[in-house]
N, C-alpha and C. Protein backbone atom coordinates (compact mmCIF):
# COMPACT_ATOMS: atom_id res chain seq x y z
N UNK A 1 29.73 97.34 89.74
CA UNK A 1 29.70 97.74 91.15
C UNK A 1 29.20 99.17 91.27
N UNK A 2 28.46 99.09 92.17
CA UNK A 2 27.96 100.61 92.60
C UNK A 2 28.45 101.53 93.97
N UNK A 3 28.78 102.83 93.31
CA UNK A 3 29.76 103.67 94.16
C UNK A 3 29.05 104.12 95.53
N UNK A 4 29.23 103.66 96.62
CA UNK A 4 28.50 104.56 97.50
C UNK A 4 28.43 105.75 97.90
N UNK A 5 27.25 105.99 97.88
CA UNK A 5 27.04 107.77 98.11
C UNK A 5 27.66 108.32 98.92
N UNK A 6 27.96 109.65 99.29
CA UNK A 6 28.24 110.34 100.37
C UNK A 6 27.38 110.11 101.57
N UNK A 7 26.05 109.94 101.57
CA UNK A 7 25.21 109.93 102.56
C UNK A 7 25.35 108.50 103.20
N UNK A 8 25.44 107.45 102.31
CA UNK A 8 25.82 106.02 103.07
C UNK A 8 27.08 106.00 103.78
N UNK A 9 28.24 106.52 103.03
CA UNK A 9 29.81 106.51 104.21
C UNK A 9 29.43 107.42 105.14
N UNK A 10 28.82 108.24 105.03
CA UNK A 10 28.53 108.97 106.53
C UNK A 10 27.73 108.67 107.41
N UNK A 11 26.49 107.60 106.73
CA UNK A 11 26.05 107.03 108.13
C UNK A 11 26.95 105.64 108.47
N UNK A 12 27.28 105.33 107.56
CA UNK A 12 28.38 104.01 108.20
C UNK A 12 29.11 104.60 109.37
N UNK A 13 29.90 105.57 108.73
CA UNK A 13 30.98 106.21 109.84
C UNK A 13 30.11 106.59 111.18
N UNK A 14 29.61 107.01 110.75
CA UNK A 14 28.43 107.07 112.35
C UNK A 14 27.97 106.21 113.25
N UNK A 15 27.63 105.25 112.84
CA UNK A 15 27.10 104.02 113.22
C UNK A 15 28.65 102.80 113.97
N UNK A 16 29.72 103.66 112.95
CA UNK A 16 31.19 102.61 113.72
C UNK A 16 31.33 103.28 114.79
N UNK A 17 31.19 105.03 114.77
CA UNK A 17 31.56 105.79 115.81
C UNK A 17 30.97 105.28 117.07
N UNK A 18 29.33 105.33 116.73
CA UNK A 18 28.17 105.14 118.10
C UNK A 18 28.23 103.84 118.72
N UNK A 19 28.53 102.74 117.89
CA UNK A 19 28.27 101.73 118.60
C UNK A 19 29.92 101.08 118.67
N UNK A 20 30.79 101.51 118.30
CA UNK A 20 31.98 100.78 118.43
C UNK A 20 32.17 100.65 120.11
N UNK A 21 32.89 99.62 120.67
CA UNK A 21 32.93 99.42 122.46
C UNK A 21 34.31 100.02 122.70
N UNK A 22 34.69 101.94 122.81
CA UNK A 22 35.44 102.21 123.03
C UNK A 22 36.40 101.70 123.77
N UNK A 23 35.62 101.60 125.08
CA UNK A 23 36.12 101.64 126.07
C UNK A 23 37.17 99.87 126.88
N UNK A 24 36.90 99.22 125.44
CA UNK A 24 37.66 98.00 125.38
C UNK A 24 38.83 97.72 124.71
N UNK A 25 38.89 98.97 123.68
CA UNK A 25 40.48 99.64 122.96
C UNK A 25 41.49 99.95 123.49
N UNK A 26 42.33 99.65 123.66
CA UNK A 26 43.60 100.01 124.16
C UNK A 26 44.36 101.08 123.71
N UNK A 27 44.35 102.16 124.02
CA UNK A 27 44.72 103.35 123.29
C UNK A 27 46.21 103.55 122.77
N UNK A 28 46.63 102.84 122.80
CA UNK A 28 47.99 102.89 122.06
C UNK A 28 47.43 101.91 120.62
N UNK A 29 46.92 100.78 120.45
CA UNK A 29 46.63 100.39 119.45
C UNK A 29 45.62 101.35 118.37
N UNK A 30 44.96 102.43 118.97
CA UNK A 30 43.96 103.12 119.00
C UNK A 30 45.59 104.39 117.83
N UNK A 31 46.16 104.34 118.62
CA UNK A 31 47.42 105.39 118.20
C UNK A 31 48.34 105.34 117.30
N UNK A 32 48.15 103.73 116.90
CA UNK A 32 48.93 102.66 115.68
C UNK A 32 47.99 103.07 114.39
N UNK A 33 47.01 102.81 114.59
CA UNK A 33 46.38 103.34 113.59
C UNK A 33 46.00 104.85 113.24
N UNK A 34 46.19 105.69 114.06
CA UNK A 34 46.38 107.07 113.40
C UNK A 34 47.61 107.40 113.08
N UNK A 35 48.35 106.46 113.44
CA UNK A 35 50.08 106.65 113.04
C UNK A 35 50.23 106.07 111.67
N UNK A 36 49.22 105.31 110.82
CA UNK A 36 49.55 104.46 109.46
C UNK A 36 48.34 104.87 108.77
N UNK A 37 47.95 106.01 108.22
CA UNK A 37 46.80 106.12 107.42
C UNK A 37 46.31 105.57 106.52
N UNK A 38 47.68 104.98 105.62
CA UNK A 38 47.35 104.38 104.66
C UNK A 38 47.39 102.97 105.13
N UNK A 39 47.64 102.40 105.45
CA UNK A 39 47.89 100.70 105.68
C UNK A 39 46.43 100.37 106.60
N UNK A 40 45.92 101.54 107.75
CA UNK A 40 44.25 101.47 108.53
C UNK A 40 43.50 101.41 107.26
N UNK A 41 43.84 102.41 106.28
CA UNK A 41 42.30 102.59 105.29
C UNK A 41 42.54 101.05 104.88
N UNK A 42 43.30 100.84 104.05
CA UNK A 42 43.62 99.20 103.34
C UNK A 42 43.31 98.71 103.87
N UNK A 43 42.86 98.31 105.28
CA UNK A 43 42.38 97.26 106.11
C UNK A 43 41.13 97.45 106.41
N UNK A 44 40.49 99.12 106.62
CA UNK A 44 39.29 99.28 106.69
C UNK A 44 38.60 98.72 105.73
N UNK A 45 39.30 99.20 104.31
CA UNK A 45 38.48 98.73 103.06
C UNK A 45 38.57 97.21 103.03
N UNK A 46 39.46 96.64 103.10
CA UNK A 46 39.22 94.98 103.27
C UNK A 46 37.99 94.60 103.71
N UNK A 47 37.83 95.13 105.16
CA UNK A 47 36.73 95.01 106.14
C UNK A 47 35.40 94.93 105.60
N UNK A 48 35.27 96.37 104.86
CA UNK A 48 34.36 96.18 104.44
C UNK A 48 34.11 95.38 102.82
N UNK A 49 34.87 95.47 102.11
CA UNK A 49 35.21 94.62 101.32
C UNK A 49 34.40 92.65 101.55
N UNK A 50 34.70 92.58 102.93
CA UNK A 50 34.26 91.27 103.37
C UNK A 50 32.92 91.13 103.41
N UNK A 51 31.91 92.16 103.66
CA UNK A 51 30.82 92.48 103.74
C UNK A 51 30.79 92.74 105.48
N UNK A 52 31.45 93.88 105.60
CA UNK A 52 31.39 94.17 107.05
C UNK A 52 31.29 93.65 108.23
N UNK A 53 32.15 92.56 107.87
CA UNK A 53 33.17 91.40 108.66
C UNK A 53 34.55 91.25 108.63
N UNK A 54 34.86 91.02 110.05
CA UNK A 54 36.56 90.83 110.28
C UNK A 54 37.07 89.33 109.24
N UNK A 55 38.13 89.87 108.28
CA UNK A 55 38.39 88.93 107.78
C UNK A 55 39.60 87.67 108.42
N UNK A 56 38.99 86.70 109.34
CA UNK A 56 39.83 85.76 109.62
C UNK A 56 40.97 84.91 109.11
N UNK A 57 42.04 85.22 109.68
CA UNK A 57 43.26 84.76 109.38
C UNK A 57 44.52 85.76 108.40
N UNK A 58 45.08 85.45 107.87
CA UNK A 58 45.84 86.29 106.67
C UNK A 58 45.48 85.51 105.20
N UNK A 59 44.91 86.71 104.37
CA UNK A 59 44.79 86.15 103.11
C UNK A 59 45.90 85.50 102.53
N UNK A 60 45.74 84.42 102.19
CA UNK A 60 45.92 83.24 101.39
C UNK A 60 46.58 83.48 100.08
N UNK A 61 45.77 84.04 98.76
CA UNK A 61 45.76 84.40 97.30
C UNK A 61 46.28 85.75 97.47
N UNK A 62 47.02 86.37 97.21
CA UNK A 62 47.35 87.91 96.12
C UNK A 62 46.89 87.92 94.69
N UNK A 63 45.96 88.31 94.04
CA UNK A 63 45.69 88.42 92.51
C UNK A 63 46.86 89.78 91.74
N UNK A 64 47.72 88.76 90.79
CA UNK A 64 48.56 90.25 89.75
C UNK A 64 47.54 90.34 88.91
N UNK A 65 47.55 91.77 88.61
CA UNK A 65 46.70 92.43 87.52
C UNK A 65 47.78 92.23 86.44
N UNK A 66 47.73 91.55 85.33
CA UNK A 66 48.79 91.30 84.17
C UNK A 66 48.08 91.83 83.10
N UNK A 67 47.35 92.80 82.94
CA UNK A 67 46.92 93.57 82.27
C UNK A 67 47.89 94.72 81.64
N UNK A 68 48.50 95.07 82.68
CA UNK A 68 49.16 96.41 82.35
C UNK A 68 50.77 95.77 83.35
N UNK A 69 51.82 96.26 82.30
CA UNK A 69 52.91 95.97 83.04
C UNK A 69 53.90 97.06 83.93
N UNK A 70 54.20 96.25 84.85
CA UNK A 70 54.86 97.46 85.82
C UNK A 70 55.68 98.38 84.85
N UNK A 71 55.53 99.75 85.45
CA UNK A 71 55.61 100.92 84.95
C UNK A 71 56.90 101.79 86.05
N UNK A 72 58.18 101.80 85.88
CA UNK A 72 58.64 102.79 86.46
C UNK A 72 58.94 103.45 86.91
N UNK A 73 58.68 104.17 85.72
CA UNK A 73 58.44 105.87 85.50
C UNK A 73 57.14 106.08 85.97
N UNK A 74 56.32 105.76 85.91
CA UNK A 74 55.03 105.86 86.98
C UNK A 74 55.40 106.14 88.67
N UNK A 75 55.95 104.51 88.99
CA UNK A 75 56.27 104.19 89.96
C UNK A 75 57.57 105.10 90.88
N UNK A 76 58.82 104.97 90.17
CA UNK A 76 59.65 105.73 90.62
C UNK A 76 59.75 106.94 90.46
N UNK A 77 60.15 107.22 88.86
CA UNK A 77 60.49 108.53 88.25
C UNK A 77 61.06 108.51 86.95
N UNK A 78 60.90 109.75 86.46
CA UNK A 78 61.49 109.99 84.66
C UNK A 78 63.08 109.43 85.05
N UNK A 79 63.03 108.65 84.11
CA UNK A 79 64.88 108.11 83.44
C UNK A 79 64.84 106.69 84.02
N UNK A 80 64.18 105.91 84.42
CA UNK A 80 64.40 104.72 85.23
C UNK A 80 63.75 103.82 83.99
N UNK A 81 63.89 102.40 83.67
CA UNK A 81 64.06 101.55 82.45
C UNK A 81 63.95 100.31 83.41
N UNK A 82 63.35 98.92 82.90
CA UNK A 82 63.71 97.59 83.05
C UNK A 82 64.51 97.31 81.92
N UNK A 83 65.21 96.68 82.44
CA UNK A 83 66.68 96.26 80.99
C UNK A 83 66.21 94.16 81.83
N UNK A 84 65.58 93.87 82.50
CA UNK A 84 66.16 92.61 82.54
C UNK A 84 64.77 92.30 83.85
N UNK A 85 64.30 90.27 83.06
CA UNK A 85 62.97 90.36 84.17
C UNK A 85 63.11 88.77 84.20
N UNK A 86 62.69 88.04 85.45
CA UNK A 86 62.31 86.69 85.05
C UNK A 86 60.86 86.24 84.51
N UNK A 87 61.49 85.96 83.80
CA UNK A 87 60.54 85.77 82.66
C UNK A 87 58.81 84.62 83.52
N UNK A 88 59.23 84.04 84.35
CA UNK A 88 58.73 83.03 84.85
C UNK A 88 57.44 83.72 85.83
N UNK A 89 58.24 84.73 86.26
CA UNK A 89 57.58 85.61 87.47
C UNK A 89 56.87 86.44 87.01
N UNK A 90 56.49 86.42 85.92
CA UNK A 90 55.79 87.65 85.05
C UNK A 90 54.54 86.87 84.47
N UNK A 91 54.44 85.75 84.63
CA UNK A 91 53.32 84.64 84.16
C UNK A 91 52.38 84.50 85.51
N UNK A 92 52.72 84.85 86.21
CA UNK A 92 52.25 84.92 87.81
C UNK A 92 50.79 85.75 87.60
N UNK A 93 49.55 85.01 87.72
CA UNK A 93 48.93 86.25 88.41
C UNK A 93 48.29 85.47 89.29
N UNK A 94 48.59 85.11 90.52
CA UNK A 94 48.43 85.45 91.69
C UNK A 94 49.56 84.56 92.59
N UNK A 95 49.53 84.54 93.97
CA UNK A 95 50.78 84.39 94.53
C UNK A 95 49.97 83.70 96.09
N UNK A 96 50.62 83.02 96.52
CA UNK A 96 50.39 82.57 97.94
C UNK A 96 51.47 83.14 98.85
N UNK A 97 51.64 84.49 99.60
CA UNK A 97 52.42 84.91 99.85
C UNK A 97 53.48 84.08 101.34
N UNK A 98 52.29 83.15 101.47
CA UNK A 98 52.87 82.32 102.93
C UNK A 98 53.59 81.33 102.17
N UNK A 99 53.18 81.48 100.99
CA UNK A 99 54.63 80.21 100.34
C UNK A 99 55.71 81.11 99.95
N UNK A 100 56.30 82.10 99.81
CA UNK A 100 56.88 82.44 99.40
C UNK A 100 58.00 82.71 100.29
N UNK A 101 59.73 82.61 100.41
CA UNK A 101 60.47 82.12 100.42
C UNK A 101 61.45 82.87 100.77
N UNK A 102 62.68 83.51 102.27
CA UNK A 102 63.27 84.88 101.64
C UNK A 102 64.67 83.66 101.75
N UNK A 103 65.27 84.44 100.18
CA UNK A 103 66.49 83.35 99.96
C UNK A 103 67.70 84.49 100.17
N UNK A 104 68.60 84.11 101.82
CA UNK A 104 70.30 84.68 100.92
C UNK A 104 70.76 83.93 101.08
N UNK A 105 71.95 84.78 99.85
CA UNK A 105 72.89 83.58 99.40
C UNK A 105 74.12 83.37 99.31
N UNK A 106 74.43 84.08 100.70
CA UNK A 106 75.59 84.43 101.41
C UNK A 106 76.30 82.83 101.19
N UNK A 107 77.70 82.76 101.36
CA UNK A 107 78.21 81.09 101.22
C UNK A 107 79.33 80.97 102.50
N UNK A 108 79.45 80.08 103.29
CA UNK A 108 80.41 79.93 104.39
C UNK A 108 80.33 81.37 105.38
N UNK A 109 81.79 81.47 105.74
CA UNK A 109 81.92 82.75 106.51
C UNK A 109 81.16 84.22 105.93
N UNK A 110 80.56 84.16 104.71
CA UNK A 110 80.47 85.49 104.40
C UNK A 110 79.16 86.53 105.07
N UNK A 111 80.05 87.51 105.12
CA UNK A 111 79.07 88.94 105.96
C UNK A 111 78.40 89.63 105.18
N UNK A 112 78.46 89.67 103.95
CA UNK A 112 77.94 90.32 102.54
C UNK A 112 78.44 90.09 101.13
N UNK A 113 77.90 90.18 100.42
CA UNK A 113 77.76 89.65 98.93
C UNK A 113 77.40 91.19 97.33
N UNK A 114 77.87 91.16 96.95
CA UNK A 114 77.62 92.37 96.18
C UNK A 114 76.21 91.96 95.42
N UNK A 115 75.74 93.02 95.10
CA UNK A 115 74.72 92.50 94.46
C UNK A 115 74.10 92.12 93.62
N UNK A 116 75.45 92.68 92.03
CA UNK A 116 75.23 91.70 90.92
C UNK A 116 76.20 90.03 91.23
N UNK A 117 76.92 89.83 92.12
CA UNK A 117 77.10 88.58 92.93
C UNK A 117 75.73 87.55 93.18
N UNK A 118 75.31 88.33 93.79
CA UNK A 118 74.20 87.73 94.58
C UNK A 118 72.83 87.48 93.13
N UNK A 119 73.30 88.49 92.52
CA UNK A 119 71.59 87.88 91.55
C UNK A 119 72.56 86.50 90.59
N UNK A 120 73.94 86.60 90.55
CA UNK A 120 73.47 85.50 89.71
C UNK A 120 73.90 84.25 90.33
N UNK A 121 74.36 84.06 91.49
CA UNK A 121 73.42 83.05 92.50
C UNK A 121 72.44 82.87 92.66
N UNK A 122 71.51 84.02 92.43
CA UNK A 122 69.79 83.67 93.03
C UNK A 122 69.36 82.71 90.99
N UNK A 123 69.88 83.66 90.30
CA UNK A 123 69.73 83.07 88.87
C UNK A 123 69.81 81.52 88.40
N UNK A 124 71.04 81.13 89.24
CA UNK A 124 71.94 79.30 89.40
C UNK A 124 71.15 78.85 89.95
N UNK A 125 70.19 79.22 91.22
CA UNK A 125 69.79 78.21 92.18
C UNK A 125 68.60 77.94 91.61
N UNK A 126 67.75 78.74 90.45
CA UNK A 126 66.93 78.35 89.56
C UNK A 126 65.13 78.70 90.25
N UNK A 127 65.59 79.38 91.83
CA UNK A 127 63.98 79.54 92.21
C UNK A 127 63.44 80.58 90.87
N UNK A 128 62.05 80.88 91.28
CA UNK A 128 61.47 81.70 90.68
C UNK A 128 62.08 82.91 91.64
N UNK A 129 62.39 84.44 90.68
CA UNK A 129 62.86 85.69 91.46
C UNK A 129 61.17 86.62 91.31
N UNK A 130 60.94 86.85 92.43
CA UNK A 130 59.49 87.36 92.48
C UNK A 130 59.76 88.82 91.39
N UNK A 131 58.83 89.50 91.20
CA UNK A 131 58.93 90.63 89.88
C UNK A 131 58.67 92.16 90.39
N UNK A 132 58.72 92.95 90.00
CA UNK A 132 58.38 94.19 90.44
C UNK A 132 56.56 94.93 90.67
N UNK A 133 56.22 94.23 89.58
CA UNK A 133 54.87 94.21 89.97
C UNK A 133 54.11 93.34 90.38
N UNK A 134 54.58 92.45 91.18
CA UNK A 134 54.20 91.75 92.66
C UNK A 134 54.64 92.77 93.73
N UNK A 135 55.17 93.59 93.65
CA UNK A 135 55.84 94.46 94.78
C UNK A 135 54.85 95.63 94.85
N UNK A 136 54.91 95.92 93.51
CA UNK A 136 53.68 97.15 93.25
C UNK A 136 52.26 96.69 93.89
N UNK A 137 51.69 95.26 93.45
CA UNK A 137 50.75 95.23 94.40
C UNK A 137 50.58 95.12 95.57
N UNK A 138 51.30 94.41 96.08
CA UNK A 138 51.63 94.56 97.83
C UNK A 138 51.73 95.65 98.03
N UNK A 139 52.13 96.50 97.71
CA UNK A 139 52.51 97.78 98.09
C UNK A 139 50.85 98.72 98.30
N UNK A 140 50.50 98.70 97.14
CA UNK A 140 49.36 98.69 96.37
C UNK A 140 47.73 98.41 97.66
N UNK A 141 48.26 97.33 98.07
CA UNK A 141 47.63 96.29 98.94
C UNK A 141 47.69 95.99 100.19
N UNK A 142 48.34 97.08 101.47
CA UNK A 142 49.55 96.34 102.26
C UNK A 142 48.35 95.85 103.30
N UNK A 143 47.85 95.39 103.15
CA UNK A 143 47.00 94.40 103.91
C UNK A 143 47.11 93.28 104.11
N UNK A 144 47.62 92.42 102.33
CA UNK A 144 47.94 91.74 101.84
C UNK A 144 49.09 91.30 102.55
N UNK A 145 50.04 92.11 103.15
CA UNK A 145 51.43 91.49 103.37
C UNK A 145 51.32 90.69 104.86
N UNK A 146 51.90 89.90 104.87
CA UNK A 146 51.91 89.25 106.01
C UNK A 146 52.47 89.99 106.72
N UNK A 147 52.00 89.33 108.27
CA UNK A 147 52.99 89.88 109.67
C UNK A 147 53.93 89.32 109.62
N UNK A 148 54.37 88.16 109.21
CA UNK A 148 55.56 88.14 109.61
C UNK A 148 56.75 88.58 108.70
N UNK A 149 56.15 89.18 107.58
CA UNK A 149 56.89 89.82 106.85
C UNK A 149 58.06 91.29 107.55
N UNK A 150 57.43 91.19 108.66
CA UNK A 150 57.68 92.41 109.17
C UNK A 150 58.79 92.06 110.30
N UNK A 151 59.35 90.80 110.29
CA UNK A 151 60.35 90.46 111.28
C UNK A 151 61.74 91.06 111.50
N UNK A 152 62.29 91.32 112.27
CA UNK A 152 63.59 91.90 112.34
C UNK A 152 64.05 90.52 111.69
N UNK A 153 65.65 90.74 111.06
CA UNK A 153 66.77 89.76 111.19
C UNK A 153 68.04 89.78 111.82
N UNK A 154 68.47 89.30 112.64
CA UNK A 154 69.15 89.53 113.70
C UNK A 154 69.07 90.68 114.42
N UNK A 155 68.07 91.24 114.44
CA UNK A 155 67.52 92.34 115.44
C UNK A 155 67.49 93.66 114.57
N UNK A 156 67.82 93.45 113.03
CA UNK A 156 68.05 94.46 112.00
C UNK A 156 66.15 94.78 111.16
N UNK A 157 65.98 95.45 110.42
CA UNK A 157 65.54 95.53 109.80
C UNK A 157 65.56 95.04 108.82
N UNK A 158 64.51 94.24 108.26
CA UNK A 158 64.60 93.29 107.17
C UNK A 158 64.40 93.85 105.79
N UNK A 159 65.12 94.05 104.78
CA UNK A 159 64.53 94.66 103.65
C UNK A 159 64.67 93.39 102.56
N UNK A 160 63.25 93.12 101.86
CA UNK A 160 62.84 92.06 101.14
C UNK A 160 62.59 92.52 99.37
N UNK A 161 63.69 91.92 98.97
CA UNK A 161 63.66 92.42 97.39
C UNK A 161 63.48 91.36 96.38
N UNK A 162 62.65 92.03 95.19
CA UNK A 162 62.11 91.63 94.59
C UNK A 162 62.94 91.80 92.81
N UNK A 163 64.25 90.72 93.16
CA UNK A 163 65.02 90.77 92.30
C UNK A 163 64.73 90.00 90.80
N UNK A 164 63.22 89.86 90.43
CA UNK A 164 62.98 89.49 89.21
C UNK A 164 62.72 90.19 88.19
N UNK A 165 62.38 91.86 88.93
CA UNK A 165 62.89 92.83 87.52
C UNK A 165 64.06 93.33 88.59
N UNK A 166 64.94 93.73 87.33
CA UNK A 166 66.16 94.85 87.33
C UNK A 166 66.16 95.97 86.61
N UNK A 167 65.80 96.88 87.64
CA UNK A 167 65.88 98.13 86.99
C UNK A 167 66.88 98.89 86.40
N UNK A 168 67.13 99.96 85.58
CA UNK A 168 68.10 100.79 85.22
C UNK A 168 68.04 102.40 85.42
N UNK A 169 69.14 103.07 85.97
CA UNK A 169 68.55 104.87 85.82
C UNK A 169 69.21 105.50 84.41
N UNK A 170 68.51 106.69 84.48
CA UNK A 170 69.35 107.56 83.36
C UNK A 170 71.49 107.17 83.41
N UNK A 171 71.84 106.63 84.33
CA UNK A 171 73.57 107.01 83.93
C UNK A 171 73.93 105.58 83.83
N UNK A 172 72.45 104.34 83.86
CA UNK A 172 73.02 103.04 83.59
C UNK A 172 73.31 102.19 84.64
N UNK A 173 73.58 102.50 85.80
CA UNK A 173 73.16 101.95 87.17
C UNK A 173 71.75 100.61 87.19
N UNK A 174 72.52 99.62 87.25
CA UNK A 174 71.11 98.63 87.83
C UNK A 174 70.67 98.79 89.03
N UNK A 175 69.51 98.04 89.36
CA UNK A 175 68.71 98.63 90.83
C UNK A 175 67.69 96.78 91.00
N UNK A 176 67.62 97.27 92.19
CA UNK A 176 66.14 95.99 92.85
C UNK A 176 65.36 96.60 93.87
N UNK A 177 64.31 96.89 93.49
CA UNK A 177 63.47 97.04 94.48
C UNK A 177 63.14 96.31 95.68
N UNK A 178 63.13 97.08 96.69
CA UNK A 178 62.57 95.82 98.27
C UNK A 178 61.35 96.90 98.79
N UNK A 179 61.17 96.29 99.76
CA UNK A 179 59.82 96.71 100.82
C UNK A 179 60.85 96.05 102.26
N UNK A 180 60.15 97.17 103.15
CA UNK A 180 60.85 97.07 104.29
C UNK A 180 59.40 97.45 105.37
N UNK A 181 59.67 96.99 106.53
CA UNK A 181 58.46 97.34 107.56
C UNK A 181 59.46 98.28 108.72
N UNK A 182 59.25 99.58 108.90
CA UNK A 182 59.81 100.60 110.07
C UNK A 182 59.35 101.45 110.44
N UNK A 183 59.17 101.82 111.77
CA UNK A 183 58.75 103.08 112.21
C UNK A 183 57.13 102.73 111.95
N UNK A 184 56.71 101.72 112.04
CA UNK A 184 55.08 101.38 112.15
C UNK A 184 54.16 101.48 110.76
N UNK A 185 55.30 101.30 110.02
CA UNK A 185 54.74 101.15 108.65
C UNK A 185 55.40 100.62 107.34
N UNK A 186 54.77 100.34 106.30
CA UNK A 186 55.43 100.08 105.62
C UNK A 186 56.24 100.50 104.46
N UNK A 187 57.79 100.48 103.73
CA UNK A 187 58.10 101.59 102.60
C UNK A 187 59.27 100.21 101.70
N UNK A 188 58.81 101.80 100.35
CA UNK A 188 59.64 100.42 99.49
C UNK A 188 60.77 101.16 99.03
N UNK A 189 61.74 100.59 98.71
CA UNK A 189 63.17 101.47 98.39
C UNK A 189 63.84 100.46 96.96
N UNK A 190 65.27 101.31 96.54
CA UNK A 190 65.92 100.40 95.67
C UNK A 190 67.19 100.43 95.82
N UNK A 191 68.10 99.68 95.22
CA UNK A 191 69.42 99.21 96.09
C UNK A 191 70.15 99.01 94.59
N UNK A 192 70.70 99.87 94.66
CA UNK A 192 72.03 99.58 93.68
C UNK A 192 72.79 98.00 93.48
N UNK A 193 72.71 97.06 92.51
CA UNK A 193 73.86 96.13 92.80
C UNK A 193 75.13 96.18 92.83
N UNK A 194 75.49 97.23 92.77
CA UNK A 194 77.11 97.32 93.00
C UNK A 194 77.25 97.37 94.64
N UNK A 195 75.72 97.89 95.28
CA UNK A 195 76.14 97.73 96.89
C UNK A 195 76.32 96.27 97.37
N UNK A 196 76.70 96.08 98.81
CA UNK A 196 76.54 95.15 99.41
C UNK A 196 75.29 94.46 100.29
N UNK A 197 75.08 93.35 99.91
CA UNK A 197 73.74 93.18 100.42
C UNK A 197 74.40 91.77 101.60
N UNK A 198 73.58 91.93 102.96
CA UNK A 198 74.00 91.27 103.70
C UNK A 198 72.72 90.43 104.19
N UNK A 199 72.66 89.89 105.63
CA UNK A 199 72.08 88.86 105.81
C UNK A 199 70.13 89.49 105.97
N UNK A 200 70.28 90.03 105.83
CA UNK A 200 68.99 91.11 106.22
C UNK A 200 68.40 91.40 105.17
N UNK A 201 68.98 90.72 104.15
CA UNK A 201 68.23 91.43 102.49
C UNK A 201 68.35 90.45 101.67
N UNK A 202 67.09 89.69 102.18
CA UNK A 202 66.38 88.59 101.02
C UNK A 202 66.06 88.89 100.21
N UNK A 203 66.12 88.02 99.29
CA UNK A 203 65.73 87.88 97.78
C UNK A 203 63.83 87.25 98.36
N UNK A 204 63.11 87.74 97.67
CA UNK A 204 61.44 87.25 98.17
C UNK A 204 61.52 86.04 96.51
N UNK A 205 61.41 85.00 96.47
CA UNK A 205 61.46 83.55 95.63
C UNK A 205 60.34 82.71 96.06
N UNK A 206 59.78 81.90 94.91
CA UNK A 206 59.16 81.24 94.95
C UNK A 206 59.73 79.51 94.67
N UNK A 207 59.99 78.28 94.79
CA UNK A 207 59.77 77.33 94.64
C UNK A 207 59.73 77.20 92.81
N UNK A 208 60.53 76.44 92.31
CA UNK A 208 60.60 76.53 90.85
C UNK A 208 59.48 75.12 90.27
């Protein structure tokens, strides 16, 4: 692939400027996107990616790069470790994200579930537990993520974790990474299992 020059992105950018139909934008959507820099470029680049066409519908395929394995200490920070992965979810390279599944596994009356509770329910019920670097690429990618990923649950904020690696810190603490959609964008966090995880914090599973 060949890098484009400085002189080609600047007449592109010129050419979106001059002929784009301002005046049919709705300036608050206009305001969404200077509010998400990173998640506009990811979509710009898609765009053009397509060959400078709107890409219809929501992509389909996610490709994992299984080249190189999720990293951390890259990702998070010095002292953080995987001690534990499904093995299944790591054979993955690529994903249909509209198949994919948010499982809790709350039982009867319950309001919350601890969270080494809850993984080894998600473990029994035998789905696939999506991995950490499926998270990294979405993340990576957020173009990729669906809209409706972005749904409240019961009017809460949904945080969607990706309990097929388990992380560890320097004092031995396990962890799961999620991705959450707030404040007009998207962020990824990690959750202790000794906390409580309630109806709002799916496990992201695939179909075994």
């Amino acid at each position: 692939m060949n890098k484009p020059s400085q002189g080609q992105v600047l007449n592109a950018l010129a050419i979106l400027m001059n002929n784009a139909d301002w005046d049919s934008v709705d300036s608050s959507v206009l305001q969404t996107v200077i509010d998400s820099p990173q998640e506009s470029g990811q979509q710009f680049t898609a765009f053009l990616k397509n060959g400078g066409r709107v890409v219809v519908g929501e992509p389909k395929i996610v490709s994992i790069d299984r080249s190189a394995a999720f990293g951390p200490v890259a990702f998070i920070g010095a002292g953080w470790s995987v001690v534990e992965q499904d093995e299944r979810s790591l054979t993955l390279t690529e994903i249909d994200p509209t198949k994919v599944q948010f499982k809790v596994t709350l039982k009867n009356s319950e309001s919350s579930v601890v969270g080494e509770e809850k993984l080894k329910r998600l473990i029994a019920s035998g789905e696939i537990r999506l991995d950490a670097k499926i998270l990294q690429t979405l993340w990576e990618n957020q173009y990729l993520i669906p809209e409706s990923w972005k749904q409240l649950t019961n009017g809460n904020t949904t945080f969607i974790y990706f309990d097929g690696t388990v992380l560890q810190d320097s004092s031995g603490d396990r962890y799961v990474l999620c991705l959450y959609w707030n404040a007009g964008r998207w962020h990824w966090y990690y959750l202790w299992l000794g906390y409580e995880w309630h109806a709002n914090h799916p496990s992201a599973v695939l179909a075994s």
